[in-house]
C-alpha atoms as a PDB file:
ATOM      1  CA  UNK A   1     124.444 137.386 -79.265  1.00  0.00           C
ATOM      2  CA  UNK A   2     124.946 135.853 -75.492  1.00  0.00           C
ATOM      3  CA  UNK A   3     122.316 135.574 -73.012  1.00  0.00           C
ATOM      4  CA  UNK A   4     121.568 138.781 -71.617  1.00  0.00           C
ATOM      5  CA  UNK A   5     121.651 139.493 -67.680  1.00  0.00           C
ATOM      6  CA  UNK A   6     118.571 138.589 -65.603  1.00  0.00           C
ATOM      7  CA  UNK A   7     117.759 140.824 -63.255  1.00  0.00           C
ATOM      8  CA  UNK A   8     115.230 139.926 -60.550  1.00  0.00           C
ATOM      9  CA  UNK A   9     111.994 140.409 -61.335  1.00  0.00           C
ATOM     10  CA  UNK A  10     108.882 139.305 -58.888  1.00  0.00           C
ATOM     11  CA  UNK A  11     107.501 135.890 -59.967  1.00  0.00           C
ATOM     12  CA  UNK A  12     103.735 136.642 -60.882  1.00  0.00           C
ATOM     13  CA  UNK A  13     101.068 135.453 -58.611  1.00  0.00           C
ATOM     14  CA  UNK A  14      97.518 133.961 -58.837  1.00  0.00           C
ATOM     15  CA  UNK A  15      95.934 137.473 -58.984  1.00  0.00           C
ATOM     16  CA  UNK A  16      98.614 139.149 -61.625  1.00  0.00           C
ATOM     17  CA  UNK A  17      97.304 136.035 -64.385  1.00  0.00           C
ATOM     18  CA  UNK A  18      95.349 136.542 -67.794  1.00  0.00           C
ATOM     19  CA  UNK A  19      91.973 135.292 -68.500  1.00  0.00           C
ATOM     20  CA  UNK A  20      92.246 132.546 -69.931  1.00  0.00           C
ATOM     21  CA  UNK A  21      90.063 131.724 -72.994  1.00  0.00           C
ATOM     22  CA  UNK A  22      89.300 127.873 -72.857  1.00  0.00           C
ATOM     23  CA  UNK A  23      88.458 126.244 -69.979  1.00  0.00           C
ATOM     24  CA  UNK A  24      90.330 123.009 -69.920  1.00  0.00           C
ATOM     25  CA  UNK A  25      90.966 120.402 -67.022  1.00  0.00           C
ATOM     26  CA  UNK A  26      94.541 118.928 -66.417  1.00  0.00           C
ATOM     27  CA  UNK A  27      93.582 115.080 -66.186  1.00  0.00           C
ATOM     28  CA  UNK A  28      96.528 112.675 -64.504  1.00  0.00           C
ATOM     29  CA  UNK A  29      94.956 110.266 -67.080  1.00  0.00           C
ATOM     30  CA  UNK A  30      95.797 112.275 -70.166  1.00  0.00           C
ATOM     31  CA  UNK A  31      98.787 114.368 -69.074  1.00  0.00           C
ATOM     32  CA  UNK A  32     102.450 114.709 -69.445  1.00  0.00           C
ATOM     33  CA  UNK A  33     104.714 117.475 -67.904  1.00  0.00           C
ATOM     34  CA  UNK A  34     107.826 118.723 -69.807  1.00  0.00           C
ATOM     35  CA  UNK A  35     110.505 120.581 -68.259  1.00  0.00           C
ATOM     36  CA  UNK A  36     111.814 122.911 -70.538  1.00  0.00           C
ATOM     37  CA  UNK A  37     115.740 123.313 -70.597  1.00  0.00           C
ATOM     38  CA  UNK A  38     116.498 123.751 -66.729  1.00  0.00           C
ATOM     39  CA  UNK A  39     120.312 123.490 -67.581  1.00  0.00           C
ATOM     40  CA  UNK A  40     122.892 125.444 -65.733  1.00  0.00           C
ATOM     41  CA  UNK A  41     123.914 127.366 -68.943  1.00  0.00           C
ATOM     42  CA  UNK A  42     120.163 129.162 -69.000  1.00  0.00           C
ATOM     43  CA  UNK A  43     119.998 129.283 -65.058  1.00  0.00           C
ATOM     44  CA  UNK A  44     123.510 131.486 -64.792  1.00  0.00           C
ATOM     45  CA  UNK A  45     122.127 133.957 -66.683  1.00  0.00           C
ATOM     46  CA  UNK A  46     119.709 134.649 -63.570  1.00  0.00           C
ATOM     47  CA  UNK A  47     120.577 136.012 -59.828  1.00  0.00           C
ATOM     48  CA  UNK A  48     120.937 132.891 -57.659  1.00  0.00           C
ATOM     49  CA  UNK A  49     118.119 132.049 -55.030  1.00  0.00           C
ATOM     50  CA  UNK A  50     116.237 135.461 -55.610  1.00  0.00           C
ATOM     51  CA  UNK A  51     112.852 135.781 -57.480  1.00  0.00           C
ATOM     52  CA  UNK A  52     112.232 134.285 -59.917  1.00  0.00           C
ATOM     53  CA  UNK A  53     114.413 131.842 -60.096  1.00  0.00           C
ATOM     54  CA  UNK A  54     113.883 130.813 -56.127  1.00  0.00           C
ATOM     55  CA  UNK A  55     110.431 129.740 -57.115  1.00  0.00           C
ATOM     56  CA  UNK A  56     110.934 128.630 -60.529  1.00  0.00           C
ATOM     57  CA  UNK A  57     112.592 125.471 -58.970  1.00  0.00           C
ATOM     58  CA  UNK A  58     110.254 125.312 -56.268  1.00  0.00           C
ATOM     59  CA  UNK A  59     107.399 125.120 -58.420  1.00  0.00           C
ATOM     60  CA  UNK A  60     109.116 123.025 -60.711  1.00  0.00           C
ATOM     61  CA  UNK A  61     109.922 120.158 -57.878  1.00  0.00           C
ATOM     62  CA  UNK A  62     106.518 120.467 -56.505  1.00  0.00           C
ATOM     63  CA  UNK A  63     104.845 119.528 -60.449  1.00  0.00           C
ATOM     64  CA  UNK A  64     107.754 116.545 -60.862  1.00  0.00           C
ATOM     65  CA  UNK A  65     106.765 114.984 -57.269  1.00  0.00           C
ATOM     66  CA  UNK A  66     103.453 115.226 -57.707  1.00  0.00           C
ATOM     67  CA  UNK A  67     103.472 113.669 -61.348  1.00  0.00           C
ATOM     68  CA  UNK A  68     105.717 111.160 -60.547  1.00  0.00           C
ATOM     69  CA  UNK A  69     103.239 110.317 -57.362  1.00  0.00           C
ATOM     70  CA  UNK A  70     100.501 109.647 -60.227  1.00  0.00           C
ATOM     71  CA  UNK A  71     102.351 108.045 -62.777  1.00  0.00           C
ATOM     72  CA  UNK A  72     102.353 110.865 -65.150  1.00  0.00           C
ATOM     73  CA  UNK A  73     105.117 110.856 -67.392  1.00  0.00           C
ATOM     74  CA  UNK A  74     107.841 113.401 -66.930  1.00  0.00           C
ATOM     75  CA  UNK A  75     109.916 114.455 -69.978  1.00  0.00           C
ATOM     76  CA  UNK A  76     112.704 116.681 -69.771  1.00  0.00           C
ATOM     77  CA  UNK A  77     114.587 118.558 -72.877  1.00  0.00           C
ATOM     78  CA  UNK A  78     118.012 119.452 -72.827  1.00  0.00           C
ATOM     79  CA  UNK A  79     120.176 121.058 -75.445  1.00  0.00           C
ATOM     80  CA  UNK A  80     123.714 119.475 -76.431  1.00  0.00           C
ATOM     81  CA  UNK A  81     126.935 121.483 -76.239  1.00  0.00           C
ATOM     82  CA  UNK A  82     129.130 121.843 -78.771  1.00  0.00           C
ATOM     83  CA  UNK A  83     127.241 122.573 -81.430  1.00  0.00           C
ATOM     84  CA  UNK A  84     128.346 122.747 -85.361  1.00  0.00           C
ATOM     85  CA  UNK A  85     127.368 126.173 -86.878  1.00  0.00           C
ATOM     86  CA  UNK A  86     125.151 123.959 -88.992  1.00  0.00           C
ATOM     87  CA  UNK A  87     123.832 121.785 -86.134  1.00  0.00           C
ATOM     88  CA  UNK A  88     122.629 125.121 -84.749  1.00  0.00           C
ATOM     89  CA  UNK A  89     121.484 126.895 -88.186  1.00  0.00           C
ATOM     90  CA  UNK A  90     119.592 129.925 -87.619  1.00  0.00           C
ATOM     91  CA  UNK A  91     119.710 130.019 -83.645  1.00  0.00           C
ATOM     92  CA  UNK A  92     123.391 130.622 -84.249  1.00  0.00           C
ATOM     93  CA  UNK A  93     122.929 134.212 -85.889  1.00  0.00           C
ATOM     94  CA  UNK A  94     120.434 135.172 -82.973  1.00  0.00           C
ATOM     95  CA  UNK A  95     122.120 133.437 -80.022  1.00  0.00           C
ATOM     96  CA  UNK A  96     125.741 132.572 -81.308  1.00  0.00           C
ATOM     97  CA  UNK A  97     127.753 129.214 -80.534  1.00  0.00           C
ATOM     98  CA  UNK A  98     125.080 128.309 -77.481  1.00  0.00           C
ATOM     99  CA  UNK A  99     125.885 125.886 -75.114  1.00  0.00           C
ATOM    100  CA  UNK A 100     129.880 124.540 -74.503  1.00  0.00           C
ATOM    101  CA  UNK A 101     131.102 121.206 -74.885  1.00  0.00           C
ATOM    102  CA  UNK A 102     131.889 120.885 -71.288  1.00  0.00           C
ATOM    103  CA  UNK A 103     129.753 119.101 -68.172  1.00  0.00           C
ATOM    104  CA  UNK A 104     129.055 122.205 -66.779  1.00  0.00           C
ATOM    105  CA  UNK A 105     127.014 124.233 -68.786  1.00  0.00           C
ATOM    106  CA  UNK A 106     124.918 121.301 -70.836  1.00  0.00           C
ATOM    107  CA  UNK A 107     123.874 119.529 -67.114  1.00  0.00           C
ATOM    108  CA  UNK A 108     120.053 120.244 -66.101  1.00  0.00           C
ATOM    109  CA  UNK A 109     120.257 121.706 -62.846  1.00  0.00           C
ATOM    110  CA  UNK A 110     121.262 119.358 -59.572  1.00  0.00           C
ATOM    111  CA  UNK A 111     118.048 120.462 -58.017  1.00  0.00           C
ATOM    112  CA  UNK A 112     115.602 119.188 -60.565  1.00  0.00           C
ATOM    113  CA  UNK A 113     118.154 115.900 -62.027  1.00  0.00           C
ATOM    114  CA  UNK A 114     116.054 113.631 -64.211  1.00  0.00           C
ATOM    115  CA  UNK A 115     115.288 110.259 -61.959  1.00  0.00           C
ATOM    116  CA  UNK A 116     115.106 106.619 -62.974  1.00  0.00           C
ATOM    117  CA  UNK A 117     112.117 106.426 -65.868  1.00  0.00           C
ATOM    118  CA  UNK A 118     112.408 109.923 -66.675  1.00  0.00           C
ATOM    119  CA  UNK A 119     112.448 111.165 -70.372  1.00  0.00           C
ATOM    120  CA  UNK A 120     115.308 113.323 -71.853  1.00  0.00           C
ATOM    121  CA  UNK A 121     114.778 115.140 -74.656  1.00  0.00           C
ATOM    122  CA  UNK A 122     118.230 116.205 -77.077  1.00  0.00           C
ATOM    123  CA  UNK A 123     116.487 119.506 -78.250  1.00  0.00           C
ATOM    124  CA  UNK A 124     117.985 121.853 -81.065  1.00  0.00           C
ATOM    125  CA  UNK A 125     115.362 124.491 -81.690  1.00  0.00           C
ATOM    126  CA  UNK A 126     113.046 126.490 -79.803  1.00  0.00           C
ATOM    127  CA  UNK A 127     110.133 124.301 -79.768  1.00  0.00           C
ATOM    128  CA  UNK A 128     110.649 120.783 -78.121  1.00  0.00           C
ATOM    129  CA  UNK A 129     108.372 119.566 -80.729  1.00  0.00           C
ATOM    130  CA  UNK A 130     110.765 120.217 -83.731  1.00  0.00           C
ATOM    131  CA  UNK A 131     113.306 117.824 -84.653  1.00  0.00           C
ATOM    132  CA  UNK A 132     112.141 115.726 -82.082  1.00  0.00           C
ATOM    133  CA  UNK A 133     110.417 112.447 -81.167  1.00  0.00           C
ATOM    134  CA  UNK A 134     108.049 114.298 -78.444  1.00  0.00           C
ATOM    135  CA  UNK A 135     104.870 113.822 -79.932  1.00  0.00           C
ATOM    136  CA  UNK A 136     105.141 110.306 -81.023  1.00  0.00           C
ATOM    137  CA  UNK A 137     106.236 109.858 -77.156  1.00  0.00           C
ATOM    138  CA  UNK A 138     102.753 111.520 -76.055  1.00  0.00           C
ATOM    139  CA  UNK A 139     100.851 109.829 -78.736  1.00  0.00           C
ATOM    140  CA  UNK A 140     102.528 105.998 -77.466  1.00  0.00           C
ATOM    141  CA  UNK A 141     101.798 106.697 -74.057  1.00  0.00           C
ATOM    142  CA  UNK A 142      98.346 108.132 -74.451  1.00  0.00           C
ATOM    143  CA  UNK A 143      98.673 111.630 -73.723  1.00  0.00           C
ATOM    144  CA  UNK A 144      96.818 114.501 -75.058  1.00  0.00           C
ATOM    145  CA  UNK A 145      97.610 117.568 -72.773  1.00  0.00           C
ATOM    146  CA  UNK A 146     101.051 118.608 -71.753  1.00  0.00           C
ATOM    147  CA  UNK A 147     101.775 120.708 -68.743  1.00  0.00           C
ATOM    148  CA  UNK A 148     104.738 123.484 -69.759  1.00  0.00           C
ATOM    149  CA  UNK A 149     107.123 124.465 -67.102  1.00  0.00           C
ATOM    150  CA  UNK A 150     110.928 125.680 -67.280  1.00  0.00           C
ATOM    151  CA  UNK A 151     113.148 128.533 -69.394  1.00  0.00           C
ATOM    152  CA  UNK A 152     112.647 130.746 -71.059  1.00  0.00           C
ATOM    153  CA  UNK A 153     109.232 131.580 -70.946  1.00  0.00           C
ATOM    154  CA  UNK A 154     108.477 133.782 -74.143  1.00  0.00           C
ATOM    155  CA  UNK A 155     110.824 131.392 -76.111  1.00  0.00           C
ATOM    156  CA  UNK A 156     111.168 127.945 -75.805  1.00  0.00           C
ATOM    157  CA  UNK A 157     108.204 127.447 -73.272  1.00  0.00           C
ATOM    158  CA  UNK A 158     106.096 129.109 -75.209  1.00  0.00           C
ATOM    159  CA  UNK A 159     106.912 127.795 -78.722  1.00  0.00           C
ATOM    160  CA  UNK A 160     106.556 124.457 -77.241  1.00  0.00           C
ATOM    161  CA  UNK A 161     102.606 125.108 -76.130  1.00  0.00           C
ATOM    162  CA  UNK A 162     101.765 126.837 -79.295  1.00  0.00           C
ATOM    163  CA  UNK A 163     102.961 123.332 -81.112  1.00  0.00           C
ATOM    164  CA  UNK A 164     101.674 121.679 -78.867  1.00  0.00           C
ATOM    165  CA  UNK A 165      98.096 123.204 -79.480  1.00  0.00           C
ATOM    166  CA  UNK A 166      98.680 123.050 -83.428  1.00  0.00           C
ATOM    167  CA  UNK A 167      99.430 118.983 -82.838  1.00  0.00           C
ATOM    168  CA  UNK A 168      96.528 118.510 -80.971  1.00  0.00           C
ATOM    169  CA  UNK A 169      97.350 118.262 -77.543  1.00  0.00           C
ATOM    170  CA  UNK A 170      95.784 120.764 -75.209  1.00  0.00           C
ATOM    171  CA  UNK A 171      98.838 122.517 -73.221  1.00  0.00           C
ATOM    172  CA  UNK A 172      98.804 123.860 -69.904  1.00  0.00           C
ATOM    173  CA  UNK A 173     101.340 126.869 -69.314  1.00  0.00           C
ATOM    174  CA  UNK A 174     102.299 127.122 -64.864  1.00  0.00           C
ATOM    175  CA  UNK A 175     102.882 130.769 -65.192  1.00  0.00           C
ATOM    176  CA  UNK A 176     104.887 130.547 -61.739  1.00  0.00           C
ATOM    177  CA  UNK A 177     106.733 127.366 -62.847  1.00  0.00           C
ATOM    178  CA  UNK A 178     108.059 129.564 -65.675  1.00  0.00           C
ATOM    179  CA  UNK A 179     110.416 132.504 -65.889  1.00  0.00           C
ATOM    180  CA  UNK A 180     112.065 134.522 -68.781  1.00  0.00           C
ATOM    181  CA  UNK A 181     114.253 137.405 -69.624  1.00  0.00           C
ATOM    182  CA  UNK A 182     112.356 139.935 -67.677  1.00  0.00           C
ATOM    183  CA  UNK A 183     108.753 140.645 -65.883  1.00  0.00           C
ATOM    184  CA  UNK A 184     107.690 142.026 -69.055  1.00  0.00           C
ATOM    185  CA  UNK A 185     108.763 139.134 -71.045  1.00  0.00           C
ATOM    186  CA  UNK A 186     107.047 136.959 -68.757  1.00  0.00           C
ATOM    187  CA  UNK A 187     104.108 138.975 -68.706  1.00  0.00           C
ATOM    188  CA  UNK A 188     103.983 138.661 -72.829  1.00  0.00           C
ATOM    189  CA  UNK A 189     104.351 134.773 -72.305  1.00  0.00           C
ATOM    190  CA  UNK A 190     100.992 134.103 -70.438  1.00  0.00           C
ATOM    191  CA  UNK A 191      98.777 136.473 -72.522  1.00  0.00           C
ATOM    192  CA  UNK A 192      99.886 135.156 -75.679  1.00  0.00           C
ATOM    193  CA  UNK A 193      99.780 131.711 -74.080  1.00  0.00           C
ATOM    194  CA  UNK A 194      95.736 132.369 -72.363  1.00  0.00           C
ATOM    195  CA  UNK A 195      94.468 134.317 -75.545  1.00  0.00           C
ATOM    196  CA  UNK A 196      96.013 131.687 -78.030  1.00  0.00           C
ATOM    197  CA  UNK A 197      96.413 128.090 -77.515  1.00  0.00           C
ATOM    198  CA  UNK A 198      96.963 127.288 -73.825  1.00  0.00           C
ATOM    199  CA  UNK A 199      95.704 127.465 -70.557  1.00  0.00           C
ATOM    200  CA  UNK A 200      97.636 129.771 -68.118  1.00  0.00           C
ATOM    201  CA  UNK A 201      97.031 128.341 -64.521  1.00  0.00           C
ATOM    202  CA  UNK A 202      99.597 128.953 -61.202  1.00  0.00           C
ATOM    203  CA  UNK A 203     101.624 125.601 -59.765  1.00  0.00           C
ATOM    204  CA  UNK A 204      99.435 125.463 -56.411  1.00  0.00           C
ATOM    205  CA  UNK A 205      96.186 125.594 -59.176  1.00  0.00           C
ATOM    206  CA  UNK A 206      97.775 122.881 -60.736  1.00  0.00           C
ATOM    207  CA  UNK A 207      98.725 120.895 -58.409  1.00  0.00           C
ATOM    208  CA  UNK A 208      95.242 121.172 -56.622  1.00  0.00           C
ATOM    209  CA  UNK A 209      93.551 119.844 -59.985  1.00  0.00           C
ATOM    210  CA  UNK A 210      96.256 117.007 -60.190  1.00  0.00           C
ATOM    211  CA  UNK A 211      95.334 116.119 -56.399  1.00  0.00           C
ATOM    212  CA  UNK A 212      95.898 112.394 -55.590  1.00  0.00           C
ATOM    213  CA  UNK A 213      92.318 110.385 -55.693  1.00  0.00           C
ATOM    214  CA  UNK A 214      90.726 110.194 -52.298  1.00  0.00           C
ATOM    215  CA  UNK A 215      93.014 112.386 -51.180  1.00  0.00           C
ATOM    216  CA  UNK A 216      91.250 114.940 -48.246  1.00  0.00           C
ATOM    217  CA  UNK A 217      92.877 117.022 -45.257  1.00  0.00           C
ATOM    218  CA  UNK A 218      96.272 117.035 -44.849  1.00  0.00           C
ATOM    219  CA  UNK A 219      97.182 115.181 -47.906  1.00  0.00           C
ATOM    220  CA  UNK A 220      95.338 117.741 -50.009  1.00  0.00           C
ATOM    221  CA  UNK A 221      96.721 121.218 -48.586  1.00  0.00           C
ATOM    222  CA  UNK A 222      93.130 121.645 -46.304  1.00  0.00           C
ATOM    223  CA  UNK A 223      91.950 119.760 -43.075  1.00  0.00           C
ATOM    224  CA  UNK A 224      94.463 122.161 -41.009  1.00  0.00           C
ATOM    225  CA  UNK A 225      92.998 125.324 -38.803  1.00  0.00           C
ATOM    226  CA  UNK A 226      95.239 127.840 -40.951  1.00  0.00           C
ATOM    227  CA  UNK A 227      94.205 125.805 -44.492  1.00  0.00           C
ATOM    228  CA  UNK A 228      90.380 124.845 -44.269  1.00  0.00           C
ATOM    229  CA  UNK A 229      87.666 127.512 -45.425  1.00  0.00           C
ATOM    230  CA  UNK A 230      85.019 128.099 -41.854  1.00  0.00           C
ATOM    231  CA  UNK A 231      80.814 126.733 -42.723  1.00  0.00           C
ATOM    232  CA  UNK A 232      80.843 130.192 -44.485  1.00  0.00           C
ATOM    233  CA  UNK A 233      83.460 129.999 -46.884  1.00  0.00           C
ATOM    234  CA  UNK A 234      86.077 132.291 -45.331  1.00  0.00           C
ATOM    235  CA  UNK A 235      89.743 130.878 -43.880  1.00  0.00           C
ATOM    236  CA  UNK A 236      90.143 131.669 -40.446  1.00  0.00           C
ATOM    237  CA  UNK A 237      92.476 134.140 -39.384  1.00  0.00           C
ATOM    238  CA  UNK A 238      96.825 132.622 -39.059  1.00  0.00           C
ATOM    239  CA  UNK A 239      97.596 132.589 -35.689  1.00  0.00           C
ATOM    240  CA  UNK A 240     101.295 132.689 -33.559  1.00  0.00           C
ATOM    241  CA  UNK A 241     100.441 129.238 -32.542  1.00  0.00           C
ATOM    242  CA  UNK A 242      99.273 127.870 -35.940  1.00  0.00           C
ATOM    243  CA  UNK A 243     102.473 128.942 -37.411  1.00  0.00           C
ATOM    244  CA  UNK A 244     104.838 126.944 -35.108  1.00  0.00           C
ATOM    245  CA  UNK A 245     102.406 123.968 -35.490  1.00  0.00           C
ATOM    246  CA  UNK A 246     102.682 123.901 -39.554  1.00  0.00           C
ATOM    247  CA  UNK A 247     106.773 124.581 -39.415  1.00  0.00           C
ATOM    248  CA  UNK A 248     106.661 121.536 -36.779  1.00  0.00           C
ATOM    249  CA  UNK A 249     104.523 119.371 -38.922  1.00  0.00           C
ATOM    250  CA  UNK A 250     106.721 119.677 -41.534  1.00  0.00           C
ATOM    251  CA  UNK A 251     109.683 118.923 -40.218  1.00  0.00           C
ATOM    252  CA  UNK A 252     108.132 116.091 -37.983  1.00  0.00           C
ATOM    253  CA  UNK A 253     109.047 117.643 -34.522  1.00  0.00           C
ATOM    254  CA  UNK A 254     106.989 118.864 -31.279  1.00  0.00           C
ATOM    255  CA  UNK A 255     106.680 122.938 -31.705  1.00  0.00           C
ATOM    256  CA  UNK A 256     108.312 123.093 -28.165  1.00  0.00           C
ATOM    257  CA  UNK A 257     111.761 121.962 -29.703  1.00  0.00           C
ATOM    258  CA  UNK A 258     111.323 124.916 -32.363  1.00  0.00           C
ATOM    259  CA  UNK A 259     112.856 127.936 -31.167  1.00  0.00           C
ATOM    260  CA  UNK A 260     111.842 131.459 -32.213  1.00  0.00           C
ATOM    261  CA  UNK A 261     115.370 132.752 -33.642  1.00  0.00           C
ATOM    262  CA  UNK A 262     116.170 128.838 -34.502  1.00  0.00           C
ATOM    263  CA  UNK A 263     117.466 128.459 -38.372  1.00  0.00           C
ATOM    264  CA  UNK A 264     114.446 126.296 -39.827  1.00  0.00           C
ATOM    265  CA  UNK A 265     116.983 125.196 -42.440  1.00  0.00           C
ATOM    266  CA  UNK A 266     118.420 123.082 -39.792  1.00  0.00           C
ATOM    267  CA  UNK A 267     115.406 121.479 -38.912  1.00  0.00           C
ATOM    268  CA  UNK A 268     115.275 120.497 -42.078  1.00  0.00           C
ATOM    269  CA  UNK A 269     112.629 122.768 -43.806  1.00  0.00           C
ATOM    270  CA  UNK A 270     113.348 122.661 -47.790  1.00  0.00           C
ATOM    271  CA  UNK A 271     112.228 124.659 -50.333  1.00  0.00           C
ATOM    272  CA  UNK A 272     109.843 122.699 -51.484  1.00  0.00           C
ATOM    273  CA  UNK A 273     108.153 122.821 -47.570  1.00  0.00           C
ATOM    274  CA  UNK A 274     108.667 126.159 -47.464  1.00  0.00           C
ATOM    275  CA  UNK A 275     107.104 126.890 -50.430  1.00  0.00           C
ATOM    276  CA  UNK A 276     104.168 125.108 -49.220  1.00  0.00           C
ATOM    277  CA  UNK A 277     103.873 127.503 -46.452  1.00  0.00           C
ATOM    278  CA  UNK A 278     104.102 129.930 -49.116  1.00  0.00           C
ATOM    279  CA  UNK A 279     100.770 128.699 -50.934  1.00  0.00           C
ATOM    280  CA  UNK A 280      98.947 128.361 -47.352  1.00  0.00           C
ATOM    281  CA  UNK A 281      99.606 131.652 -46.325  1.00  0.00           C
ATOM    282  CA  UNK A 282      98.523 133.310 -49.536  1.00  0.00           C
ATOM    283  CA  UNK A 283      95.284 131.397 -49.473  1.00  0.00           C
ATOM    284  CA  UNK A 284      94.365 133.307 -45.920  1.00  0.00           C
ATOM    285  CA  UNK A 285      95.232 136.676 -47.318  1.00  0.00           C
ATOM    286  CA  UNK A 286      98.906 136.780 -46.591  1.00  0.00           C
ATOM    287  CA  UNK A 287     101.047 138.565 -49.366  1.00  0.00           C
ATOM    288  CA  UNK A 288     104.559 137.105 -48.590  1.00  0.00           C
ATOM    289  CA  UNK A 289     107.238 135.321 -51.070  1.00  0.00           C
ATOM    290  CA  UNK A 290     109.729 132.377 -50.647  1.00  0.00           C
ATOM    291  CA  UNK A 291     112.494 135.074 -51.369  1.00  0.00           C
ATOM    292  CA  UNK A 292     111.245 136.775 -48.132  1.00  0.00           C
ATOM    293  CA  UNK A 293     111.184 133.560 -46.322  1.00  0.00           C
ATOM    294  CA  UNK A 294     114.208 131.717 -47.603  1.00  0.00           C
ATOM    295  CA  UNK A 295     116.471 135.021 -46.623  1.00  0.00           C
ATOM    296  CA  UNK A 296     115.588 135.077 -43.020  1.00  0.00           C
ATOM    297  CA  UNK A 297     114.232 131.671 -42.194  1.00  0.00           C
ATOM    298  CA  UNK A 298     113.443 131.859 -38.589  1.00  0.00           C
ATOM    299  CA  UNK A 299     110.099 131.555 -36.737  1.00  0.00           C
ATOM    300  CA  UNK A 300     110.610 135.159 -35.155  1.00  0.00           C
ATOM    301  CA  UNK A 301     111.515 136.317 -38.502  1.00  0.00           C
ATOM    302  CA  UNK A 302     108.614 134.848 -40.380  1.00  0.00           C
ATOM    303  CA  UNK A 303     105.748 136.202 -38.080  1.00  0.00           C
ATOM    304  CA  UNK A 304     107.113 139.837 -37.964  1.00  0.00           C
ATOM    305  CA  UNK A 305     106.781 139.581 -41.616  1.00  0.00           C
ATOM    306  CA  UNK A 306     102.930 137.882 -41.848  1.00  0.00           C
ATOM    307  CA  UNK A 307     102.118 140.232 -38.762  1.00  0.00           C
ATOM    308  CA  UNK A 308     102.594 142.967 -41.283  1.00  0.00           C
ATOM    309  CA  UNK A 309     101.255 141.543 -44.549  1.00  0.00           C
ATOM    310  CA  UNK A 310      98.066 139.506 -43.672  1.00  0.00           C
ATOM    311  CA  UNK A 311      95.478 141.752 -45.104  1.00  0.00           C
ATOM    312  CA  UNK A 312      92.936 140.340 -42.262  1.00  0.00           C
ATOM    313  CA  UNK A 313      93.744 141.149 -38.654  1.00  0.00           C
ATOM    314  CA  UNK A 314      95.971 138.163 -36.915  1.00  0.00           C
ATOM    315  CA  UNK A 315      95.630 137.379 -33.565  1.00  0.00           C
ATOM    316  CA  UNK A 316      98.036 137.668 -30.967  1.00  0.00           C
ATOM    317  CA  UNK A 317     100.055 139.488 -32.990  1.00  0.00           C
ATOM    318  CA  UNK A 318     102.323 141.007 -30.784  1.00  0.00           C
ATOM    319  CA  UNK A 319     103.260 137.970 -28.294  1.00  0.00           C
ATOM    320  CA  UNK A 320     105.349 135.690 -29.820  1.00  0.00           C
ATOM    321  CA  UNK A 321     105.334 132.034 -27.283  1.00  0.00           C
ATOM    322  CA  UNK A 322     108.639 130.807 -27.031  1.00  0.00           C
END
């Protein structure tokens, strides 16, 4: 009756996503995003820093920044330990006892800690809507649409969206800001979800449509050489040099104090920068993962691995400048 085991599974991308059946718009005006139970109890069941939990909390801290940057209201749930076998009713015969008493396994994950004006959520079954205050919190603040992210996918996440939809309020399910019990669990999640009552979009889609007004260039993911679509719609080509330049610009150096076998880490490239790079790299064609990146996180290491899968040719791709 425990939590099973997660193995690794890859994290699905743009391309792997169901069609989605309505068309919706996320609108910072009318949204709210939940994050759905990131507590260490459901995150040990996983293999630390590989996929998908690596960019589950990514993707997760990319959606809170950018909601908090336009006001939108971020609501957590969290389930209590210690449970009575009443308290916990039917989930105890499928799950057993459930969370401990104890700080440990009841905290939501250090990486993604609620902040000051952030909601929690006590929640005791699978959908965050039951037994709950949620929608009278979406109703007082004006929200009609909530964006679904968190554990587990073909559970909680996706209970949650389906009440969501039969409330009312349009949800939008981040199919890489979610992750579950296995790739075909996951998989089972986001059809349901896109055929159903939700609309299954990826974090950088998301986070596109929620761009900041007025915001253009850098600010917006574009206006750089390796970022910006040429007059006729195709993205130029990564380059040795353009790959320095971004790490640089991230971590606010010159690219001359960036060595090739340098640990970016130390420079102070986070996951959430890194997974950036991520998200501009697949845009030009380059099928890499922040798994890949995160294990060997050096220049030398990064273009070896783009060198090989950029499905257009890269230039210079043999000569790395030191």
């Amino acid at each position: 009756m425990a939590l099973p085991a997660i193995l690794p599974y890859v994290m699905p991308t743009a391309s792997d996503l169901p069609i989605n059946k309505v068309s919706w718009k996320p609108d910072a005006g009318r949204a709210a995003l939940l994050i759905h139970d990131m507590q260490q109890y459901f995150l040990d069941a996983f293999s630390a820093r590989q996929s998908p939990v690596a960019e589950l909390l990514a993707h997760i801290r990319l959606l809170r920044d950018r909601c908090a940057e336009l006001g939108i209201p971020v609501i957590y749930t969290a389930q209590p330990g210690g449970q009575t076998p009443e308290q916990r009713a039917l989930l105890q015969d499928f799950w057993g006892p459930g969370i401990n008493d104890g700080p440990y396994q009841k905290r939501i994950v250090d990486e993604l800690a609620p902040r000051e004006g952030d909601i929690v959520l006590t929640k005791w079954r699978y959908s965050a809507f039951r037994k709950t205050n949620l929608l009278e919190l979406l109703q007082e603040a004006g929200r009609d649409q909530l964006i679904v992210c968190g554990i587990y996918a073909h559970i909680g996440c996706l209970l949650t969206a389906c009440d969501a939809f039969m409330q009312d309020v349009q949800p939008f399910f981040v199919a890489d800001a979610v992750a579950d019990f296995s790739a075909d669990h996951h998989r089972m999640a986001l059809t349901y979800a896109a055929e159903r009552c939700a609309v299954v979009l990826s974090a950088e889609r998301l986070l596109d449509e929620l761009r900041p007004e007025g915001a253009t260039g850098r600010e917006a993911g574009e206006g750089t050489a390796e970022g910006r679509p040429s007059d006729d719609g195709v993205a130029p080509a990564l380059s040795i040099r353009h790959l320095r330049e971004q790490v640089a610009e991230l971590v606010g150096e010159a690219p001359t104090a960036i060595g090739a076998e340098d640990n970016l880490i130390d420079h102070g490239l986070d996951s959430i920068r890194m997974m950036s790079l991520v998200e501009r790299w697949r845009r030009v064609g380059a099928d890499v993962s922040f798994v890949e990146l995160a294990e060997r996180p050096t220049l030398d290491a990064w273009w070896s691995l783009l060198s090989s899968r950029t499905h257009s040719a890269i230039p210079n791709a043999d000569y790395f400048a030191v």
